[in-house]
Structures are given as structure tokens and as C-alpha cells.
PDB file of N, CA and C in Angstrom:
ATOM      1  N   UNK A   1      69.981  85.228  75.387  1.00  0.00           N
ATOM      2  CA  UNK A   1      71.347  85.539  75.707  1.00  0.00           C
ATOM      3  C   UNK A   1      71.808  84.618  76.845  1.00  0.00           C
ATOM      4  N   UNK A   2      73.056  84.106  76.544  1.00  0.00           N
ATOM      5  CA  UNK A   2      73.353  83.386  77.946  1.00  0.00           C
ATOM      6  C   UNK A   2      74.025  83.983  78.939  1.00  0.00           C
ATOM      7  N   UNK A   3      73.152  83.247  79.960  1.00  0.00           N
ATOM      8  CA  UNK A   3      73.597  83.803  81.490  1.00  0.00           C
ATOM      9  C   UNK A   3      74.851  83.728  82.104  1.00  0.00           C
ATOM     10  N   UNK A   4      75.487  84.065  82.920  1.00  0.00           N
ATOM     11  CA  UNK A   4      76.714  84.118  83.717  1.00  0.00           C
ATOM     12  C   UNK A   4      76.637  83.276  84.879  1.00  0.00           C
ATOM     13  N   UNK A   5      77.850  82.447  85.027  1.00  0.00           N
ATOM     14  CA  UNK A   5      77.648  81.590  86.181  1.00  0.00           C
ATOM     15  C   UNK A   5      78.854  82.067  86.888  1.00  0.00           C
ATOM     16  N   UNK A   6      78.749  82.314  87.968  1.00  0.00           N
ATOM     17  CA  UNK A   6      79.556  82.849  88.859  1.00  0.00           C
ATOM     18  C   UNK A   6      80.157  81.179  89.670  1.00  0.00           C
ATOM     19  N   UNK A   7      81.520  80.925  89.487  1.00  0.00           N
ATOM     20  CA  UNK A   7      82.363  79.694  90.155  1.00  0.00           C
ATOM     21  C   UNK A   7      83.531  80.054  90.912  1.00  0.00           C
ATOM     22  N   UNK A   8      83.502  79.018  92.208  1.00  0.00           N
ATOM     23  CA  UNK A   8      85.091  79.657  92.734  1.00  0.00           C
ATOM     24  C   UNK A   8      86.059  78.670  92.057  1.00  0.00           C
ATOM     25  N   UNK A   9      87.633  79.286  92.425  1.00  0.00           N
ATOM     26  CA  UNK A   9      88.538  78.532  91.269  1.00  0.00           C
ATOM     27  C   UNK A   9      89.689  78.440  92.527  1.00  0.00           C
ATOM     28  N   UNK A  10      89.808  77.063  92.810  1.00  0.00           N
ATOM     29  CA  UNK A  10      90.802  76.325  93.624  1.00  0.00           C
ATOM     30  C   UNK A  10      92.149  76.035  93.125  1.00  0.00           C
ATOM     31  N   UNK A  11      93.206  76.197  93.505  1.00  0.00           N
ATOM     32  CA  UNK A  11      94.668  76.335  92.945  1.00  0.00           C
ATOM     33  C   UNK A  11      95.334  75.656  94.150  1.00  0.00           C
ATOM     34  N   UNK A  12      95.500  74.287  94.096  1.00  0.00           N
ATOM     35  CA  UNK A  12      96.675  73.524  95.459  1.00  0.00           C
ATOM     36  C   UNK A  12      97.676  73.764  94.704  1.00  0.00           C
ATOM     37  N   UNK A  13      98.792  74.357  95.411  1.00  0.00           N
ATOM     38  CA  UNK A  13     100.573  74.327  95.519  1.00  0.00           C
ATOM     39  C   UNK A  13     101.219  72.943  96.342  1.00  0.00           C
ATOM     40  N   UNK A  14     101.942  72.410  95.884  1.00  0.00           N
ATOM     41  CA  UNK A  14     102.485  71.139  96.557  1.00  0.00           C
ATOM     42  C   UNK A  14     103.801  71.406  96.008  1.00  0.00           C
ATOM     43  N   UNK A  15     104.676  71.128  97.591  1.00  0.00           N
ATOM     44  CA  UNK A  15     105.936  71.459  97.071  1.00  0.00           C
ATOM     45  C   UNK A  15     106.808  69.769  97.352  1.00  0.00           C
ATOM     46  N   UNK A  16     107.217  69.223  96.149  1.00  0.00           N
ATOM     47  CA  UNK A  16     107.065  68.008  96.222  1.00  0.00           C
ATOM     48  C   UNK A  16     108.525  68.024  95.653  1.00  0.00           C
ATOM     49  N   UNK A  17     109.758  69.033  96.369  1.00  0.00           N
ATOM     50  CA  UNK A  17     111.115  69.243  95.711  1.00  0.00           C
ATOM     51  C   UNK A  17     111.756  68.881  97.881  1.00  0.00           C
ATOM     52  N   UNK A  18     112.968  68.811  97.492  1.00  0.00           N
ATOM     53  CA  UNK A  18     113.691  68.662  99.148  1.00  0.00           C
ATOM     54  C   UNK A  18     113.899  69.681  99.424  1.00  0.00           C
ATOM     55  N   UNK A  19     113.878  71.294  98.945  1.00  0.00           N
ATOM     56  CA  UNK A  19     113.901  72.554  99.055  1.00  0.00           C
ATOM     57  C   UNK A  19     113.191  73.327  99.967  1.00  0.00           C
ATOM     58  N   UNK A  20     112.588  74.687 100.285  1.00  0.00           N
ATOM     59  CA  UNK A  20     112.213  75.576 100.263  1.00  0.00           C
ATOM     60  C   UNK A  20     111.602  76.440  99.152  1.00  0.00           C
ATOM     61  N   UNK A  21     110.168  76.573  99.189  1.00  0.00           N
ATOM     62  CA  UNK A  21     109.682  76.973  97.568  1.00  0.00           C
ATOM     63  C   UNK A  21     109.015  77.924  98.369  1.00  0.00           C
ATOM     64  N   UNK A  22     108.598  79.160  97.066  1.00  0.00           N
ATOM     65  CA  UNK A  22     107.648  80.096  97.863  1.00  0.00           C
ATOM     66  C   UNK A  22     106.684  80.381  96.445  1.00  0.00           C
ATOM     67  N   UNK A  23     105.856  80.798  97.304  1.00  0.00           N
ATOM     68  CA  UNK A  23     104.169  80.871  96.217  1.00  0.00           C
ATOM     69  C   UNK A  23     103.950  82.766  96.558  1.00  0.00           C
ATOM     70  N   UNK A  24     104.366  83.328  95.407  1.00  0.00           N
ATOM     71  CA  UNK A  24     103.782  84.871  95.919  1.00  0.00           C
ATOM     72  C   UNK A  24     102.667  85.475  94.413  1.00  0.00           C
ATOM     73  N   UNK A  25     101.947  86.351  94.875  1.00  0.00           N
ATOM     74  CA  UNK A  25     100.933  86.732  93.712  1.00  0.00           C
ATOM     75  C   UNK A  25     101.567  87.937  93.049  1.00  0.00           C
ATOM     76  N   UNK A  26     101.494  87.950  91.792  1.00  0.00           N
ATOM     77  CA  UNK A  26     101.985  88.966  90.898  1.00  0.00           C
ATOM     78  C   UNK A  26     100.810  90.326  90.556  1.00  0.00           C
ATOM     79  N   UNK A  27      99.790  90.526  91.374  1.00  0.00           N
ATOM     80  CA  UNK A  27      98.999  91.648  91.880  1.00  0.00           C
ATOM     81  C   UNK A  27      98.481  91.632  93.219  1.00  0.00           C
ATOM     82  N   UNK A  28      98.452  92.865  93.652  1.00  0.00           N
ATOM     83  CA  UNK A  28      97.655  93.135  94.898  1.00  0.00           C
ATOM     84  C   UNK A  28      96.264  92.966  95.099  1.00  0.00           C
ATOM     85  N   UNK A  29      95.404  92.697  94.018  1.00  0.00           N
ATOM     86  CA  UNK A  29      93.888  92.285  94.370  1.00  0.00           C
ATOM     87  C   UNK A  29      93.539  92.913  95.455  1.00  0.00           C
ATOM     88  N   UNK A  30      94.127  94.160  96.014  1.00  0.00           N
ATOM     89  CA  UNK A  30      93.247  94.771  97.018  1.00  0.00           C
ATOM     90  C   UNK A  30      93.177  94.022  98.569  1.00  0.00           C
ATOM     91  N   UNK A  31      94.369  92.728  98.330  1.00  0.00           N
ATOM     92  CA  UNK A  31      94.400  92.647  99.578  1.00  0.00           C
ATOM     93  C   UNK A  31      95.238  92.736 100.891  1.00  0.00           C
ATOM     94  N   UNK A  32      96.220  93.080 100.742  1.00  0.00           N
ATOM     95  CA  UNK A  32      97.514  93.735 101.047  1.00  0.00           C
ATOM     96  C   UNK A  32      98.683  93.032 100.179  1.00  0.00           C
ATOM     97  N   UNK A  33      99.236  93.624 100.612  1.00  0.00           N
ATOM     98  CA  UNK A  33     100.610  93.777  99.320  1.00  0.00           C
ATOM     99  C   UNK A  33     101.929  93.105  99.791  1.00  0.00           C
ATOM    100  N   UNK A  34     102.345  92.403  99.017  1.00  0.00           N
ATOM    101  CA  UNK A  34     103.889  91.423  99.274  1.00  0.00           C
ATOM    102  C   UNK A  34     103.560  90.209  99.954  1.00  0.00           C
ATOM    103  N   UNK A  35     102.303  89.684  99.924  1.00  0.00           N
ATOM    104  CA  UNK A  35     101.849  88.357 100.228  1.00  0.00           C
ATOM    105  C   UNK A  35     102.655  87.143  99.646  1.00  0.00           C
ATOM    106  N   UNK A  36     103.641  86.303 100.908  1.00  0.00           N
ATOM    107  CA  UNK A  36     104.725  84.923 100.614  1.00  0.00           C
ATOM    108  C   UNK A  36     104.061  83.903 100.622  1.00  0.00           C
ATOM    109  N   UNK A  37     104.092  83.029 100.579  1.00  0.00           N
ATOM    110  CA  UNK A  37     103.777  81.648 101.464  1.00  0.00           C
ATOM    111  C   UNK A  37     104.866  80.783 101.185  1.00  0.00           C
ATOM    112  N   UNK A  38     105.759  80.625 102.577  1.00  0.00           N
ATOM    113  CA  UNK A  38     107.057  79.644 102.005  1.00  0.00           C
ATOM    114  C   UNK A  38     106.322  78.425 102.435  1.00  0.00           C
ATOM    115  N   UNK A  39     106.888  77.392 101.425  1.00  0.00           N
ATOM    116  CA  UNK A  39     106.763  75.948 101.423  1.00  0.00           C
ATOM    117  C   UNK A  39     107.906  75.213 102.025  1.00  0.00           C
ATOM    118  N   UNK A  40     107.709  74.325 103.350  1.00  0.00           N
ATOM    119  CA  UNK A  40     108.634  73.771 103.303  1.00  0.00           C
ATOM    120  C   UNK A  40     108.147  72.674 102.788  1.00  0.00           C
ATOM    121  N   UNK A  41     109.846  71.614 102.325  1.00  0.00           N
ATOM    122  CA  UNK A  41     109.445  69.843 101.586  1.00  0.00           C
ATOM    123  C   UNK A  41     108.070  69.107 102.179  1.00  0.00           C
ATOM    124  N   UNK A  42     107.047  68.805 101.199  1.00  0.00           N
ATOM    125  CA  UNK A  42     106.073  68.149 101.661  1.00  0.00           C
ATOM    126  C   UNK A  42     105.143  68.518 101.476  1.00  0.00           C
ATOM    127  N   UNK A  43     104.990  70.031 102.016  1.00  0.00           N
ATOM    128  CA  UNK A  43     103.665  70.789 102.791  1.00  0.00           C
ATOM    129  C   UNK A  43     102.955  71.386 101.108  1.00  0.00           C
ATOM    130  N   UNK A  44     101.550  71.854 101.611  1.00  0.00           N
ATOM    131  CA  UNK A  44     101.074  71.913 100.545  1.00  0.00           C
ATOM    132  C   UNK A  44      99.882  73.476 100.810  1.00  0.00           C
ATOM    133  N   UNK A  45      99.503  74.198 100.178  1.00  0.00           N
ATOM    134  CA  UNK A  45      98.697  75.045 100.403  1.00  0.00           C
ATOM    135  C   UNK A  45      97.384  75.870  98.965  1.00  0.00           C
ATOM    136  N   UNK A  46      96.344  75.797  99.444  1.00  0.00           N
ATOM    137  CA  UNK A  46      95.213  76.041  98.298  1.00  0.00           C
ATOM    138  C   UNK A  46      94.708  77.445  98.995  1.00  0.00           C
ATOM    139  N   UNK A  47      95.172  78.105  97.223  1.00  0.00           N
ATOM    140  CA  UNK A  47      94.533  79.220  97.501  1.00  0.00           C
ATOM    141  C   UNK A  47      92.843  79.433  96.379  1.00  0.00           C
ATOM    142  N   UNK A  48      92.555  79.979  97.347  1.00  0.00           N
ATOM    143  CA  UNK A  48      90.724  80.364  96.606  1.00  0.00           C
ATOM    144  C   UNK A  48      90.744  81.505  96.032  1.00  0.00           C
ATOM    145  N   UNK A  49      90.285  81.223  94.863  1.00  0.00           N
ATOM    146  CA  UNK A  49      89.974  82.602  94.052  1.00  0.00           C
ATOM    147  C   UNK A  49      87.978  82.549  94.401  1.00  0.00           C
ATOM    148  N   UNK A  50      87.444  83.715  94.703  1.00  0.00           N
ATOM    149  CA  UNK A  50      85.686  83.819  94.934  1.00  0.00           C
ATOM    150  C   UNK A  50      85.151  84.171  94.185  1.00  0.00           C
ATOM    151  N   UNK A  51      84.271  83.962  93.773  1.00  0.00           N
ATOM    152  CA  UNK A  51      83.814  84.099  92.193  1.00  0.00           C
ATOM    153  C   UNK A  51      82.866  85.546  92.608  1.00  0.00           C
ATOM    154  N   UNK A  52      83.337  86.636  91.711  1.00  0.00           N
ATOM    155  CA  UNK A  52      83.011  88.003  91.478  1.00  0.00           C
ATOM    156  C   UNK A  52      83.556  88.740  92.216  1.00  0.00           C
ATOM    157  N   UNK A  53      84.977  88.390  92.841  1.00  0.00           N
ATOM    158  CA  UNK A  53      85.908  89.339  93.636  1.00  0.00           C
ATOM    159  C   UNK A  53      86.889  89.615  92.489  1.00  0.00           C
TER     160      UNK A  53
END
């Protein structure tokens, strides 16, 4: 039977518009709730998913 490999999974956001962008998660995953991250032009942010959370 094959085994399970447990991997983390990296997601960069780059906000590469002259705007204001925002990155929010569509569940609570248990880690508090209504989590934003505004982007201003330029800036960039990676979120980690941990493998078996």
C-alpha cells in the first residue's frame, strides 16, 4: 500500500496592480476569524499551509 507523504504548500500573493488588493481566507481553520492582509502596489506576502494541520 502506498505511504503518505506529508508536504508544506507555499502560496506568494504579489500585488502587481497600482491599487490596494486584499488577500482574506474563505474558512477559519481554527485560527481566528476575519483574517485581511491588505496589499499595498508592489508588496508581496506568502502564506504557509503545514502539512497535517
Amino acid at each position: 500500500m502506498p505511504g503518505t507523504t506529508q508536504y508544506e504548500v507555499l502560496l506568494d500573493f504579489t500585488n502587481d496592480t497600482h491599487d490596494c488588493a486584499t488577500v482574506q481566507l474563505q474558512r477559519d481553520y481554527g485560527r481566528g476569524t476575519g483574517a485581511i492582509v491588505l496589499l499595498h502596489p508592489g508588496e508581496s506576502v506568502t502564506l504557509v499551509l503545514d502539512a497535517g494541520a
